[in-house]
Protein backbone atom coordinates (compact mmCIF):
# COMPACT_ATOMS: atom_id res chain seq x y z
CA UNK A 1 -6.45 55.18 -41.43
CA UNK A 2 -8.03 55.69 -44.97
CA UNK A 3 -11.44 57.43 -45.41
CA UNK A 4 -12.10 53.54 -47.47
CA UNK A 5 -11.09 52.15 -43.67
CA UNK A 6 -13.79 54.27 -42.05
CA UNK A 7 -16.62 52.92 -44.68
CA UNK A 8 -15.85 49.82 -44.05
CA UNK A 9 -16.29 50.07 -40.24
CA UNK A 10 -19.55 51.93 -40.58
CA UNK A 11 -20.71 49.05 -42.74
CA UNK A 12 -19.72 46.77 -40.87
CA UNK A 13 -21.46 48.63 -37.40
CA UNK A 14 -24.38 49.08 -39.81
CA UNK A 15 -24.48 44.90 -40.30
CA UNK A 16 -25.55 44.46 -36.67
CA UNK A 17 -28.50 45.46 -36.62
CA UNK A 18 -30.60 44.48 -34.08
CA UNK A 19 -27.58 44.39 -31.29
CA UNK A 20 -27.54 48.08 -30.28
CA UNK A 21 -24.85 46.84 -27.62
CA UNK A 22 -22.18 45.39 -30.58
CA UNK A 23 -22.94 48.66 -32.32
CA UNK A 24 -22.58 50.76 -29.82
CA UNK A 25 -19.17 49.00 -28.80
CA UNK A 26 -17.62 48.67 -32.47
CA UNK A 27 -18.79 52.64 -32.54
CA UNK A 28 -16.75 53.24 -29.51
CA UNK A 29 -13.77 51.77 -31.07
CA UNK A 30 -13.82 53.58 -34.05
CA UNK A 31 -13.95 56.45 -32.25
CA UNK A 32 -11.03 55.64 -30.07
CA UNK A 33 -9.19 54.19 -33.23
CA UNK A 34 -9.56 57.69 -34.68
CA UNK A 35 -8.49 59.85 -32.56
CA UNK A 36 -5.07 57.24 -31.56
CA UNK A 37 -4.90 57.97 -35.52
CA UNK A 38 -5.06 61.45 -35.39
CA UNK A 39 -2.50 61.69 -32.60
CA UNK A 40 0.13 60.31 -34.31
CA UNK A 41 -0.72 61.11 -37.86
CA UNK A 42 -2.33 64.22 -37.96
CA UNK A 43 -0.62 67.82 -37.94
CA UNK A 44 0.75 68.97 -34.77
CA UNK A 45 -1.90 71.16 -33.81
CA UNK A 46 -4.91 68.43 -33.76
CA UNK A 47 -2.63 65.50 -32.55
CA UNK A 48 -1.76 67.29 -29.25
CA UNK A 49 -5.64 67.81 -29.06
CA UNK A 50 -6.36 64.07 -29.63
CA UNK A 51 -3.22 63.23 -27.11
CA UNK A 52 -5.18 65.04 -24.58
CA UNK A 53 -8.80 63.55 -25.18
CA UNK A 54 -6.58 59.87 -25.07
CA UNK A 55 -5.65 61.17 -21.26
CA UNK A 56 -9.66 60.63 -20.53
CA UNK A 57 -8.76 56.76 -20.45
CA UNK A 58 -6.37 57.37 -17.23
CA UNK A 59 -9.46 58.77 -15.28
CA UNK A 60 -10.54 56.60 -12.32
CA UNK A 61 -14.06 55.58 -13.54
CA UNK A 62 -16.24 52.10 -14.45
CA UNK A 63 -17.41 52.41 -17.20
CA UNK A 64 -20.42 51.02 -18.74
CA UNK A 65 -22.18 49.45 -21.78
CA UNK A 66 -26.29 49.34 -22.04
């Protein structure tokens, strides 16, 4: 994941304007998308931090868009 990669998303989040619940969802995944990124690219210090934030998926609740 390239800093040029993360514009691009924002732009692209930034084009749908108007459908809070698209933006919202696209933010979500870049979020996510990160932090997979970070896990297996960064040093070793932040990707066993963003291993453990990933373990939030396994947790036993809906969850929700607005």
């Amino acid at each position: 994941m390239t800093l040029g990669e993360i514009r691009s998303r924002i732009e692209k989040i930034k084009k749908e304007v108007g459908d809070d619940e698209t933006q919202h969802s696209m933010e979500d995944a870049l979020h996510l998308d990160f932090i997979k990124y970070v896990s297996k690219d960064g040093n070793k210090e932040l990707a066993i931090l963003a291993e453990e934030i990933l373990l939030i998926d396994k947790l036993p609740f809906a969850r929700w868009c607005a």
